[in-house]
PDB file of N, CA and C in Angstrom:
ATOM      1  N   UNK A   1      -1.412 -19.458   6.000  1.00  0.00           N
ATOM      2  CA  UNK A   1      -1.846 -18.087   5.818  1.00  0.00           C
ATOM      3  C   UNK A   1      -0.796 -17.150   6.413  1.00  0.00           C
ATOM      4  N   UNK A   2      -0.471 -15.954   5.613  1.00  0.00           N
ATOM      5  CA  UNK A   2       0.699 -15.080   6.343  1.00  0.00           C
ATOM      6  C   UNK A   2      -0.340 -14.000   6.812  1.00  0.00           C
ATOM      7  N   UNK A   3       0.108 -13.913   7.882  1.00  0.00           N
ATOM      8  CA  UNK A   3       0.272 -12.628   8.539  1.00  0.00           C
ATOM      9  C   UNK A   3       0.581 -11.163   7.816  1.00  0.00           C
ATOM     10  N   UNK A   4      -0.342  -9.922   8.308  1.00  0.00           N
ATOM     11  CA  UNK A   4       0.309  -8.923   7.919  1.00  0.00           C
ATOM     12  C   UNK A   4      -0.167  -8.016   8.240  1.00  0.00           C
ATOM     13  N   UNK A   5       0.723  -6.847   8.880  1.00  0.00           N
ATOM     14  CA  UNK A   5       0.419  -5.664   9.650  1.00  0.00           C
ATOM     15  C   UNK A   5       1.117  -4.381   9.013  1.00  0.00           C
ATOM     16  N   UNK A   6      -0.036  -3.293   9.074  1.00  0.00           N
ATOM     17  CA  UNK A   6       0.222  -2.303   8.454  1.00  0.00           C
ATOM     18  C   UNK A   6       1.230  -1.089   9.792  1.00  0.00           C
ATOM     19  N   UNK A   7       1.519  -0.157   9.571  1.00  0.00           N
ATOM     20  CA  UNK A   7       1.564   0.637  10.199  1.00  0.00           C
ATOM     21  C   UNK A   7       1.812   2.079   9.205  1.00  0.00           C
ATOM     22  N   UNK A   8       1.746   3.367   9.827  1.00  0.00           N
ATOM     23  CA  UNK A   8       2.045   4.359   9.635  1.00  0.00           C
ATOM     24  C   UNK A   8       0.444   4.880   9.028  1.00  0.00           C
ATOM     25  N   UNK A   9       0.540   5.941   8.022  1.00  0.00           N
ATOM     26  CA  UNK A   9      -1.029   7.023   7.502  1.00  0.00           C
ATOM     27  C   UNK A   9      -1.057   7.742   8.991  1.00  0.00           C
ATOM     28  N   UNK A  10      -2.335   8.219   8.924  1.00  0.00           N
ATOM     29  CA  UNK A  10      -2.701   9.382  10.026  1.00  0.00           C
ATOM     30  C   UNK A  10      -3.271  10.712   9.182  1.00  0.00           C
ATOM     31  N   UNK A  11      -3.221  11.900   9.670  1.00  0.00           N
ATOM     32  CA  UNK A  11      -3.851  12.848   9.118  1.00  0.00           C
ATOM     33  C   UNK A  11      -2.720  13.715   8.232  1.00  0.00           C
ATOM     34  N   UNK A  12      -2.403  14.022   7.230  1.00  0.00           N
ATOM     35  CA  UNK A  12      -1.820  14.666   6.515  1.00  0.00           C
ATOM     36  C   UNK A  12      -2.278  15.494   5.352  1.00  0.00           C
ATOM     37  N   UNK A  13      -1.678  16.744   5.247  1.00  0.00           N
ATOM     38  CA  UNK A  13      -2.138  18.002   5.016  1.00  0.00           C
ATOM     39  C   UNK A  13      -2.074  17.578   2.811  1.00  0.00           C
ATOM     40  N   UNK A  14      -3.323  18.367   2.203  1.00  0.00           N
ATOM     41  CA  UNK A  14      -2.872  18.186   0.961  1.00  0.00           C
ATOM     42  C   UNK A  14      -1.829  18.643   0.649  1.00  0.00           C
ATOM     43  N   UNK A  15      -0.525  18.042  -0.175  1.00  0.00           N
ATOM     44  CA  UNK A  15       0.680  18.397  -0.962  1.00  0.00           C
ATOM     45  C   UNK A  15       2.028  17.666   0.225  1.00  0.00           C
ATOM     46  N   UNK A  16       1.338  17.148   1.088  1.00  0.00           N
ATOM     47  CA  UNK A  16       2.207  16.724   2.084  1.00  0.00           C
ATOM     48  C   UNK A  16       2.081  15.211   1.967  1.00  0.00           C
ATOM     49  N   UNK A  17       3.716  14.707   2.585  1.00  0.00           N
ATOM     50  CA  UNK A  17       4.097  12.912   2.158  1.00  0.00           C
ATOM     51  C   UNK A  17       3.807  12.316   3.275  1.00  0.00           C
ATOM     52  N   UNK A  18       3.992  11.292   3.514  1.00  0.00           N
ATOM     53  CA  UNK A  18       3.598  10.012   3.655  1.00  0.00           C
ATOM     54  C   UNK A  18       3.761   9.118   3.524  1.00  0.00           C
ATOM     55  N   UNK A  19       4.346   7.956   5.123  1.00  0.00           N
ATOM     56  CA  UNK A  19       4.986   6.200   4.121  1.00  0.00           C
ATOM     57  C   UNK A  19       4.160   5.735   5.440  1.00  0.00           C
ATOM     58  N   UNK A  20       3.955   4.284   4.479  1.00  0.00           N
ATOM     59  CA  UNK A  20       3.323   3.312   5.458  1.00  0.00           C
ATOM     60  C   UNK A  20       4.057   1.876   4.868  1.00  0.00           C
ATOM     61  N   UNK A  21       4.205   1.218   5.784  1.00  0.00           N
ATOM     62  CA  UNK A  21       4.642  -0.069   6.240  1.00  0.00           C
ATOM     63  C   UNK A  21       4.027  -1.239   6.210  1.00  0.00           C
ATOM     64  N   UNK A  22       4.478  -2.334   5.535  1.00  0.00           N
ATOM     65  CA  UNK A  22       3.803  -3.772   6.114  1.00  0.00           C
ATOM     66  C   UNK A  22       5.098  -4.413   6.163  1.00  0.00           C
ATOM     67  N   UNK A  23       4.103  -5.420   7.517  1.00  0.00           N
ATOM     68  CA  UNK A  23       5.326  -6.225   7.634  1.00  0.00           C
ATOM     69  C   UNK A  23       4.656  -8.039   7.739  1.00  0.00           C
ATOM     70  N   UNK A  24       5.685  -8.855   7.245  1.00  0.00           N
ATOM     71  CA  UNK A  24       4.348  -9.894   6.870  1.00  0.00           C
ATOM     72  C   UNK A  24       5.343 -11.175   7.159  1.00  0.00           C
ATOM     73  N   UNK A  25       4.983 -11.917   8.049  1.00  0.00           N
ATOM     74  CA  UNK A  25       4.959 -12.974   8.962  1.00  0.00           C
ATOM     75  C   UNK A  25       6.141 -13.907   7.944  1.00  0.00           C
ATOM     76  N   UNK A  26       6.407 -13.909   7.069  1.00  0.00           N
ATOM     77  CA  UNK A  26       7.227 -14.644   5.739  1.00  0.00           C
ATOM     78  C   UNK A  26       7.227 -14.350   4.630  1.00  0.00           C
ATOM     79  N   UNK A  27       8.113 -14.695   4.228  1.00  0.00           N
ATOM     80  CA  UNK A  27       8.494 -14.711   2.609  1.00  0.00           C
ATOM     81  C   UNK A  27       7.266 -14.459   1.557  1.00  0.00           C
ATOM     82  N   UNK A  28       7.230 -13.401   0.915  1.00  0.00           N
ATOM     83  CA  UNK A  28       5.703 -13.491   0.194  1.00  0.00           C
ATOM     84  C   UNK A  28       6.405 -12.993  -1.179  1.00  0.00           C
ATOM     85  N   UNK A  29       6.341 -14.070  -2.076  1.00  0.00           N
ATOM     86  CA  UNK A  29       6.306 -13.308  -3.985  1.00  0.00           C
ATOM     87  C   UNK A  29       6.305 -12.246  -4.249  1.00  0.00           C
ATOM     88  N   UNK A  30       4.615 -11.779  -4.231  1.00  0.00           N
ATOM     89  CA  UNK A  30       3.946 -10.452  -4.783  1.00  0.00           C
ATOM     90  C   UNK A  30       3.782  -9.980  -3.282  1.00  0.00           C
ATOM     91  N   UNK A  31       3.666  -8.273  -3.405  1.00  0.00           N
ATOM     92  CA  UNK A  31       2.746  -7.693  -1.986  1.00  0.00           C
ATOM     93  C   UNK A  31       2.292  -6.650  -2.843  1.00  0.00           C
ATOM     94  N   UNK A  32       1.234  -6.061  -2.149  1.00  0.00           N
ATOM     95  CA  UNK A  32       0.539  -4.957  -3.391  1.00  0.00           C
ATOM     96  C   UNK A  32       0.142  -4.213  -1.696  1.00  0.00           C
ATOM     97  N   UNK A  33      -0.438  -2.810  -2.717  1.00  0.00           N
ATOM     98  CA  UNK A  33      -1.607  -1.794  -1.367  1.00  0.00           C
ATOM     99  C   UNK A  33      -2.329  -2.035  -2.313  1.00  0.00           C
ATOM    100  N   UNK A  34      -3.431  -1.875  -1.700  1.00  0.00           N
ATOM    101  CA  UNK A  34      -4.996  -1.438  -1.994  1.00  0.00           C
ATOM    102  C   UNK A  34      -5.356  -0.440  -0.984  1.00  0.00           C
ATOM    103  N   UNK A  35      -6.442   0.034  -1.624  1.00  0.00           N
ATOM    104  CA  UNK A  35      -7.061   0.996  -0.521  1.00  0.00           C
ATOM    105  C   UNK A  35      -8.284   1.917  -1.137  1.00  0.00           C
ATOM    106  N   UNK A  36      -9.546   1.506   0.214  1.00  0.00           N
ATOM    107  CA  UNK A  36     -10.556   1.880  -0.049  1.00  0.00           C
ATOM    108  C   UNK A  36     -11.510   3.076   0.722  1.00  0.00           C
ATOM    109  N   UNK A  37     -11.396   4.135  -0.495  1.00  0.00           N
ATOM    110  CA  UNK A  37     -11.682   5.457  -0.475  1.00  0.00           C
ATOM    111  C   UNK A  37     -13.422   5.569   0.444  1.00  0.00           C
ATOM    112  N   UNK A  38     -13.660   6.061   1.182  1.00  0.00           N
ATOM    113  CA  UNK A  38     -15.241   6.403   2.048  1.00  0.00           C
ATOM    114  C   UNK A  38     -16.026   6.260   0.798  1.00  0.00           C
ATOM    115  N   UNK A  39     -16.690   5.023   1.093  1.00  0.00           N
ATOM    116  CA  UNK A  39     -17.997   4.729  -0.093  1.00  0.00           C
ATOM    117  C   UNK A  39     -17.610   4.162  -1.223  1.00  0.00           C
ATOM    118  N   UNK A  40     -16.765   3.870  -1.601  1.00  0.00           N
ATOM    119  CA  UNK A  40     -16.126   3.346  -2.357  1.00  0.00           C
ATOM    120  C   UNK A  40     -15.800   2.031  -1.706  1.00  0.00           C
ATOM    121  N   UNK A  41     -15.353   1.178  -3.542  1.00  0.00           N
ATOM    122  CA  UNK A  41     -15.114   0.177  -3.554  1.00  0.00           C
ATOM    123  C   UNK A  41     -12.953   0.046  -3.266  1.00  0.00           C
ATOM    124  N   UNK A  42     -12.967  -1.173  -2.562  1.00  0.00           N
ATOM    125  CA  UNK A  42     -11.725  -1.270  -2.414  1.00  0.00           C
ATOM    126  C   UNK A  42     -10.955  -1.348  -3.975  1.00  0.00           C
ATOM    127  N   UNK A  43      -9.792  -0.413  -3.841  1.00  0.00           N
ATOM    128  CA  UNK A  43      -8.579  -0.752  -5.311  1.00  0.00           C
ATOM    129  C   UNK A  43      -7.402  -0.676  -5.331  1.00  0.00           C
ATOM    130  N   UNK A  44      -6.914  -1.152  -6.449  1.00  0.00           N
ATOM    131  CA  UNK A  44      -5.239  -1.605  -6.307  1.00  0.00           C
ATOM    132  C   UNK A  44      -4.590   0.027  -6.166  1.00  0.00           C
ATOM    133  N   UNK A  45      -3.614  -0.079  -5.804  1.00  0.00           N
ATOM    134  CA  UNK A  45      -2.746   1.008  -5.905  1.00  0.00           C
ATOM    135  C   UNK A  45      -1.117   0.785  -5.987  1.00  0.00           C
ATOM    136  N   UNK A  46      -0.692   0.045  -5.554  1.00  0.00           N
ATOM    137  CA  UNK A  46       0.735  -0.682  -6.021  1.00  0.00           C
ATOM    138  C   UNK A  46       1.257  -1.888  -5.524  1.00  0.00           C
ATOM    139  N   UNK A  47       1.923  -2.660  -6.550  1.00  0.00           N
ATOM    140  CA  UNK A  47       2.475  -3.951  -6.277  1.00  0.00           C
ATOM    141  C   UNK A  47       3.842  -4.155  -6.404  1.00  0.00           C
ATOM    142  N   UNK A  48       4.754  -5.055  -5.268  1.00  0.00           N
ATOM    143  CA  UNK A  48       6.091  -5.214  -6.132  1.00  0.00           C
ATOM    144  C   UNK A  48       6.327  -6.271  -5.695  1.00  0.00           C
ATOM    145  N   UNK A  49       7.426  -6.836  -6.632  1.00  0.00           N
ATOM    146  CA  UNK A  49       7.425  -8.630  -6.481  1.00  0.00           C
ATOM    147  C   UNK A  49       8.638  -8.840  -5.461  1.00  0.00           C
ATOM    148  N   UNK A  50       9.194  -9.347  -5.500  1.00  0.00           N
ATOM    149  CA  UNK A  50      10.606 -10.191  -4.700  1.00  0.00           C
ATOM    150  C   UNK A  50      11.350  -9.751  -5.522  1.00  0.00           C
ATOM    151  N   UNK A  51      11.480  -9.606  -6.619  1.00  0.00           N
ATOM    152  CA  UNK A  51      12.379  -8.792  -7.731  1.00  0.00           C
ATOM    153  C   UNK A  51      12.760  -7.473  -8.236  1.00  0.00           C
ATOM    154  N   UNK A  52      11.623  -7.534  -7.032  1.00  0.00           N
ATOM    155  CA  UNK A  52      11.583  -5.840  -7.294  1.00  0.00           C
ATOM    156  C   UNK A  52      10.647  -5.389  -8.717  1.00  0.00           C
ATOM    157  N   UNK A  53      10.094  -5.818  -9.678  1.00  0.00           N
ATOM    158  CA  UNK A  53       9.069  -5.230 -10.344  1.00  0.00           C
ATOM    159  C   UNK A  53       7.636  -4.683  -9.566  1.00  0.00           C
ATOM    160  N   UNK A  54       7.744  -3.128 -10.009  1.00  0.00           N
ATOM    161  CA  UNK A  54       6.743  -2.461  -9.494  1.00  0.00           C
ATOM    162  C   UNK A  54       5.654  -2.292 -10.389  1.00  0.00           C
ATOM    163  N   UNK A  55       4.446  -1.831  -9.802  1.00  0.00           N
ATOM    164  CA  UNK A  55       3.194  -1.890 -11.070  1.00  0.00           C
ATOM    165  C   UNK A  55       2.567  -1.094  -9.943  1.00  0.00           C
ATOM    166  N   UNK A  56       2.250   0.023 -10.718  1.00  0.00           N
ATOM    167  CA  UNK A  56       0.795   1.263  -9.797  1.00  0.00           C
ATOM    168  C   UNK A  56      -0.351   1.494 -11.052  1.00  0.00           C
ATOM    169  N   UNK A  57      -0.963   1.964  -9.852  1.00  0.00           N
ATOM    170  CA  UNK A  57      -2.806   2.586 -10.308  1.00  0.00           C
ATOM    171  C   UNK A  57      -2.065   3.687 -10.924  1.00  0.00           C
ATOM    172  N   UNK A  58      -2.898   4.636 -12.230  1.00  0.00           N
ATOM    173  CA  UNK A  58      -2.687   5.643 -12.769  1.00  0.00           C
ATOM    174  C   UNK A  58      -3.038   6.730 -11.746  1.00  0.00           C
ATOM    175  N   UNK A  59      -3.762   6.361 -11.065  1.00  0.00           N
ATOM    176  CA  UNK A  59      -3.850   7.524 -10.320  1.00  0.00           C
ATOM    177  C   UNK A  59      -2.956   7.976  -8.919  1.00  0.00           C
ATOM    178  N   UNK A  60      -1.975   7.162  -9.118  1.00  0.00           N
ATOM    179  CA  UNK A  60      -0.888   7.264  -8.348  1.00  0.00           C
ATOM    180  C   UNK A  60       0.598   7.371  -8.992  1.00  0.00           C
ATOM    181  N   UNK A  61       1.305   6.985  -9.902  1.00  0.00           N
ATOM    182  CA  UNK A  61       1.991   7.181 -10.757  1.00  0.00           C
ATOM    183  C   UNK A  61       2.578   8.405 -10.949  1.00  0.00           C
ATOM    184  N   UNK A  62       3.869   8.617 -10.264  1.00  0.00           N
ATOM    185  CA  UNK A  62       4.684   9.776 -10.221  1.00  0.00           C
ATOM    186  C   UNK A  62       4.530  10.483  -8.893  1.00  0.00           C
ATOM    187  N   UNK A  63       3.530   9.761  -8.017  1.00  0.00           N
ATOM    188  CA  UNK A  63       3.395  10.478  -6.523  1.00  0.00           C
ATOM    189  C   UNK A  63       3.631   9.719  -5.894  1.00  0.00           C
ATOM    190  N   UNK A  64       3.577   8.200  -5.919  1.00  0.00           N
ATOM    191  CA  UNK A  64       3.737   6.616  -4.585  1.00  0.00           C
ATOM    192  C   UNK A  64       4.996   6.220  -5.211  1.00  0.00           C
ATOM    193  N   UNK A  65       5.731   5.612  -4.180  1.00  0.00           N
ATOM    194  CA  UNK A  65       6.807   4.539  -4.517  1.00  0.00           C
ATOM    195  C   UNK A  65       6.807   3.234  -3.311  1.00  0.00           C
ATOM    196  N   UNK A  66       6.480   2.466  -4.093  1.00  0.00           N
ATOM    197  CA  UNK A  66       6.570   0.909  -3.320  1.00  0.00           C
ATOM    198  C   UNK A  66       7.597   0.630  -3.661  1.00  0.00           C
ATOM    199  N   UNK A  67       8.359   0.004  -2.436  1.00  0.00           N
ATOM    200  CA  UNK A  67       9.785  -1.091  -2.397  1.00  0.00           C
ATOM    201  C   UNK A  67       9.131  -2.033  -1.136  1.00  0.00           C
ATOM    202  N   UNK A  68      10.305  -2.447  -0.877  1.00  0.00           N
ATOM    203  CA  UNK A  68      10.503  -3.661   0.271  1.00  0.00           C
ATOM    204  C   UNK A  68      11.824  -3.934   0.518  1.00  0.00           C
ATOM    205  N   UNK A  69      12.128  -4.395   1.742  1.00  0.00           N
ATOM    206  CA  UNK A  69      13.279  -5.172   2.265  1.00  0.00           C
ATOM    207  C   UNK A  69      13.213  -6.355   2.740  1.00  0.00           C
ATOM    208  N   UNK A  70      13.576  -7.523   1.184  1.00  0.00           N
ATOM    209  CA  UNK A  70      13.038  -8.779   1.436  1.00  0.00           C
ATOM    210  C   UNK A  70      13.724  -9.218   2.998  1.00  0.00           C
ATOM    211  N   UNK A  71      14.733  -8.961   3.253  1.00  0.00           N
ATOM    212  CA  UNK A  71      15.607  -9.376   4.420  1.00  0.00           C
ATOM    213  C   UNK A  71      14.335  -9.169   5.332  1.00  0.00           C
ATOM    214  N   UNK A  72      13.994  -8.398   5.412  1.00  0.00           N
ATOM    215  CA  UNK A  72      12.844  -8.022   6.888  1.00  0.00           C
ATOM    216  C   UNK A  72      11.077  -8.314   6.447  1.00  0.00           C
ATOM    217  N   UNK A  73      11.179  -8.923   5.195  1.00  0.00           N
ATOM    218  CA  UNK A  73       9.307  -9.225   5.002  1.00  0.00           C
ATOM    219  C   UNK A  73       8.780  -8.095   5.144  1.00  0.00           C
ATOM    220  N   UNK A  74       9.422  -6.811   4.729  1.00  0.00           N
ATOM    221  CA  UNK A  74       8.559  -5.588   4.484  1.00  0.00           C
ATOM    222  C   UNK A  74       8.155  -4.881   3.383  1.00  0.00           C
ATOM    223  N   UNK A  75       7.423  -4.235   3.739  1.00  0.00           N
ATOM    224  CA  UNK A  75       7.259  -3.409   2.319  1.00  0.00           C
ATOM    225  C   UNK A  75       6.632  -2.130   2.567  1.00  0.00           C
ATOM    226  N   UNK A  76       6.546  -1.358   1.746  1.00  0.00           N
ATOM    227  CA  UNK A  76       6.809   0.275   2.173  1.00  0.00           C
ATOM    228  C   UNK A  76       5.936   0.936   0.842  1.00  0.00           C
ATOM    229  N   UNK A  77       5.420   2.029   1.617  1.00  0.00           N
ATOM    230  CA  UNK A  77       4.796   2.843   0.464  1.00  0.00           C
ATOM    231  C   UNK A  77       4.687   4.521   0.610  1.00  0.00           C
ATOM    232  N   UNK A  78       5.548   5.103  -0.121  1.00  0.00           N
ATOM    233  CA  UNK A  78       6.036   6.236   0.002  1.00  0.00           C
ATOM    234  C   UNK A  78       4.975   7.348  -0.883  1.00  0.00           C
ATOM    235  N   UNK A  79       4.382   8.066   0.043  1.00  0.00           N
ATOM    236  CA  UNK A  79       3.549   8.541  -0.760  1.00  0.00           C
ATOM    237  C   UNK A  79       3.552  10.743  -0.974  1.00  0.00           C
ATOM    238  N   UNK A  80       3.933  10.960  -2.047  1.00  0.00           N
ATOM    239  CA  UNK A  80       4.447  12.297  -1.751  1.00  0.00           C
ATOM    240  C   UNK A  80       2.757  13.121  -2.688  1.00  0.00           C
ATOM    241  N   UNK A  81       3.146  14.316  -2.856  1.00  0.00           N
ATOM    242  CA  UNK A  81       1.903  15.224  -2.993  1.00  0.00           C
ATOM    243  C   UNK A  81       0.408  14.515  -2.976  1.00  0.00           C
ATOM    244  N   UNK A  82       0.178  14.982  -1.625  1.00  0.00           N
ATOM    245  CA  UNK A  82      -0.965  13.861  -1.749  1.00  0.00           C
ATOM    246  C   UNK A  82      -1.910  14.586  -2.034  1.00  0.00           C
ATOM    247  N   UNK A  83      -3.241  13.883  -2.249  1.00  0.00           N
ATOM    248  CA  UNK A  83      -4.670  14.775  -2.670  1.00  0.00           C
ATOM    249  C   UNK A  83      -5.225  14.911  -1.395  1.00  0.00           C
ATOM    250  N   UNK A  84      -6.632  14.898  -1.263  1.00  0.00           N
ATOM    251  CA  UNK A  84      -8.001  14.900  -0.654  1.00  0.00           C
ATOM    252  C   UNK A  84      -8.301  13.422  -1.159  1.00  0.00           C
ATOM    253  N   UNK A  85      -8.112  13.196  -2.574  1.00  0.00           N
ATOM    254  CA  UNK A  85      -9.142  12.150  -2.713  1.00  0.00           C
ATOM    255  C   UNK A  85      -8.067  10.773  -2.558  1.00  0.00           C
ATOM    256  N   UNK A  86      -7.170  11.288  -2.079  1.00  0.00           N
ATOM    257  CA  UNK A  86      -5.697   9.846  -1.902  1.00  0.00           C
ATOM    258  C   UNK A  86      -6.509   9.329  -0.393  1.00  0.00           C
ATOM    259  N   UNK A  87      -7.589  10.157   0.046  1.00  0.00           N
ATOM    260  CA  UNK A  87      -7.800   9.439   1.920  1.00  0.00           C
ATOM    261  C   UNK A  87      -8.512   8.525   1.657  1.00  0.00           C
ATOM    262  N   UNK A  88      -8.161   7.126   2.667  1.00  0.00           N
ATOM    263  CA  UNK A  88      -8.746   6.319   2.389  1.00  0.00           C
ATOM    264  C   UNK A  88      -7.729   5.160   3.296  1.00  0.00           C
ATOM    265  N   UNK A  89      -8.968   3.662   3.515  1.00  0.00           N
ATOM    266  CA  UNK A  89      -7.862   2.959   4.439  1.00  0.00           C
ATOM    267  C   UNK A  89      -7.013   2.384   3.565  1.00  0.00           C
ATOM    268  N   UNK A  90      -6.038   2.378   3.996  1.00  0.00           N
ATOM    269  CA  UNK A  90      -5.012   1.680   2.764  1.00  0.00           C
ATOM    270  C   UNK A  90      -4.419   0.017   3.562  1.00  0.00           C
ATOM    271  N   UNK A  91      -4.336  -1.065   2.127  1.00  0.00           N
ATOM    272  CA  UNK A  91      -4.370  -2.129   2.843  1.00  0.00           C
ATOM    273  C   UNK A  91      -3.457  -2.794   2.173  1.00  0.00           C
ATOM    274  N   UNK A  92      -2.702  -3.758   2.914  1.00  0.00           N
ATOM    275  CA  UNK A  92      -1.573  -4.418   2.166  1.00  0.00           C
ATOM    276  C   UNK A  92      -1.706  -5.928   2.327  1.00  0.00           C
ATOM    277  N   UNK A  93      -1.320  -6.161   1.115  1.00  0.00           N
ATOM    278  CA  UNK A  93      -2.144  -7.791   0.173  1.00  0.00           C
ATOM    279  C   UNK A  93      -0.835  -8.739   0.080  1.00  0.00           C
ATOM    280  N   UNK A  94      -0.834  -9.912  -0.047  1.00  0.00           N
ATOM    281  CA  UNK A  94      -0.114 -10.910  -0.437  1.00  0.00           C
ATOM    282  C   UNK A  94      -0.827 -11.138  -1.733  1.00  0.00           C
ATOM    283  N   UNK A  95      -0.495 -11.054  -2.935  1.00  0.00           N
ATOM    284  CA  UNK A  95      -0.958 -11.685  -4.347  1.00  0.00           C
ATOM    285  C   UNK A  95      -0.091 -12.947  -4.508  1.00  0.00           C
ATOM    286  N   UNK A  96      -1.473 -12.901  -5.647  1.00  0.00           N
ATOM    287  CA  UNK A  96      -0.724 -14.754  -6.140  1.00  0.00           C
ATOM    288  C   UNK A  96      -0.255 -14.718  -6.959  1.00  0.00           C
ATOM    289  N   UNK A  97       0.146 -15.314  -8.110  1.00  0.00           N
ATOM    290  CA  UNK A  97       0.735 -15.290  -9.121  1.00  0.00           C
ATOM    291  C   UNK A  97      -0.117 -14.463 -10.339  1.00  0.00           C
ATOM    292  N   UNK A  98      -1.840 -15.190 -10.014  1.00  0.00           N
ATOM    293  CA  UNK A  98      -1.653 -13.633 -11.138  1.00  0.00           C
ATOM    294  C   UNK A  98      -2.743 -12.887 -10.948  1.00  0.00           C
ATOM    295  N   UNK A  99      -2.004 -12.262  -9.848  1.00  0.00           N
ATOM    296  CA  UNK A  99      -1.890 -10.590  -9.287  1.00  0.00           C
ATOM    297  C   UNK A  99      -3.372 -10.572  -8.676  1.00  0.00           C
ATOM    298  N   UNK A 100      -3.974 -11.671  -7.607  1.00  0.00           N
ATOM    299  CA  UNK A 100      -5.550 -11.161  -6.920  1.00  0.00           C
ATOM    300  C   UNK A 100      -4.922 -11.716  -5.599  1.00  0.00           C
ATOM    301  N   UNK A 101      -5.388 -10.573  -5.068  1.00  0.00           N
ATOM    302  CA  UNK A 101      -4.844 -10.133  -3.376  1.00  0.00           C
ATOM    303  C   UNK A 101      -5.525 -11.795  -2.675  1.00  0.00           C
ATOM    304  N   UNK A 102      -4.644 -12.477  -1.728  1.00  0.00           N
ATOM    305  CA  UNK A 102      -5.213 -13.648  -1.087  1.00  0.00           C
ATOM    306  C   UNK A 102      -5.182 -13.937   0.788  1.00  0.00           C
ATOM    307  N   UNK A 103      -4.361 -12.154   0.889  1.00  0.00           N
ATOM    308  CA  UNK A 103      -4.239 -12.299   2.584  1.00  0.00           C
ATOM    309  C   UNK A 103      -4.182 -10.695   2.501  1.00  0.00           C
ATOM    310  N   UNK A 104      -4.623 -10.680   3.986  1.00  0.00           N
ATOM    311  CA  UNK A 104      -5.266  -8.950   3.730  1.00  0.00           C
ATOM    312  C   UNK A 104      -4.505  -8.643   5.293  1.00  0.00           C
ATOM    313  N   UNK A 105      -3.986  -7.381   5.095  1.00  0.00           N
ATOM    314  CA  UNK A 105      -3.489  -6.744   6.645  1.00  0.00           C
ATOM    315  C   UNK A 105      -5.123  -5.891   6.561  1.00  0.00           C
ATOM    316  N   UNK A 106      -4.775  -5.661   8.264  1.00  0.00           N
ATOM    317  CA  UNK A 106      -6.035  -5.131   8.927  1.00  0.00           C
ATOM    318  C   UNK A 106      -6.058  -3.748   8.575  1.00  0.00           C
ATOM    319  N   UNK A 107      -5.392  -2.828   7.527  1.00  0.00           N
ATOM    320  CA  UNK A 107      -5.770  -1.322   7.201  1.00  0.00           C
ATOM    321  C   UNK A 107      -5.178  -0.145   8.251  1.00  0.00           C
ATOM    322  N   UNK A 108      -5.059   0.590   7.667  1.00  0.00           N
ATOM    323  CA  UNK A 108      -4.149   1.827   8.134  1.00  0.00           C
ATOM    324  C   UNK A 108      -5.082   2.929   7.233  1.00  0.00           C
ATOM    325  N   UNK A 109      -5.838   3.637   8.629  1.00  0.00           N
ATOM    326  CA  UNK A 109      -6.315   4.901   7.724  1.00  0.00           C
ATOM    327  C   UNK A 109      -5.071   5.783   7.126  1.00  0.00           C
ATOM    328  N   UNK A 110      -5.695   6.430   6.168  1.00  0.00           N
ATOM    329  CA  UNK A 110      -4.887   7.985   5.533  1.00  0.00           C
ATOM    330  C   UNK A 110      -5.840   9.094   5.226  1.00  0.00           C
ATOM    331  N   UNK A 111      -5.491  10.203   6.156  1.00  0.00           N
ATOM    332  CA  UNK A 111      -6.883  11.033   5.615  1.00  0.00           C
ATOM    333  C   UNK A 111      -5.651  12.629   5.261  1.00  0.00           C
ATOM    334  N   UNK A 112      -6.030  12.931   3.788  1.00  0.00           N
ATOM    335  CA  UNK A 112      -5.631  13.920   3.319  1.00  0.00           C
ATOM    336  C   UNK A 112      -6.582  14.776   3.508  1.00  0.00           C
ATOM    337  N   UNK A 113      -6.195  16.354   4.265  1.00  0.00           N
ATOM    338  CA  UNK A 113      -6.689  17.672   4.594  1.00  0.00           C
ATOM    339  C   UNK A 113      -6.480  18.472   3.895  1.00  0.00           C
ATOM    340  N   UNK A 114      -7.386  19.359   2.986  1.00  0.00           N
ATOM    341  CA  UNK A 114      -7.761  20.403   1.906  1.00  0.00           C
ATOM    342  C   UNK A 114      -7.286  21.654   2.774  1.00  0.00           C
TER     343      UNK A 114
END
């Protein structure tokens, strides 16, 4: 089982950015965020492989950018004009091959302010 720890989110103003961090104990294929909005069900929000292929939620698309630095088992999520409804804990996944989250970091709130 890998390891994996989030860091960064906190309170940030609507239209204002945002990156958060995982960092994960080894070598992992896929890494994705998820993240689940107050009352809501947990959901994907972006994935990228070892190759660098990225894949986002529509409702993020043109505002998040996921990379990584395989050298360091990280991965990064850059998040610019944010909403109100972007708050939420955001969580970073090890996927399997095809693409269902199988190791979970412990969450990093994000709360966007109106």
């Amino acid at each position: 089982q890998v390891q994996l720890v989030e860091s960064g989110g906190g309170l940030v103003q609507a239209g204002g950015s945002a990156r958060l961090s995982c960092a994960a104990s080894a070598s992992i294929f896929s890494m994705a965020w998820y993240r689940q909005p107050p009352g809501k069900q947990r959901e994907f929000v972006a994935r990228i492989t070892r190759g660098g292929t990225t894949n986002y939620a529509d409702s993020v698309k043109g505002r998040f950018t996921v990379s990584r630095d395989n050298a360091k088992n990280t991965m990064y999520l850059r998040m610019n004009s944010l909403k109100p409804e972007d708050t939420a804990v955001y969580y970073c996944a090890r996927e399997d091959l095809l693409g269902r989250p199988s190791d979970w970091g412990q969450g990093t709130q994000v709360t966007v302010s109106s």
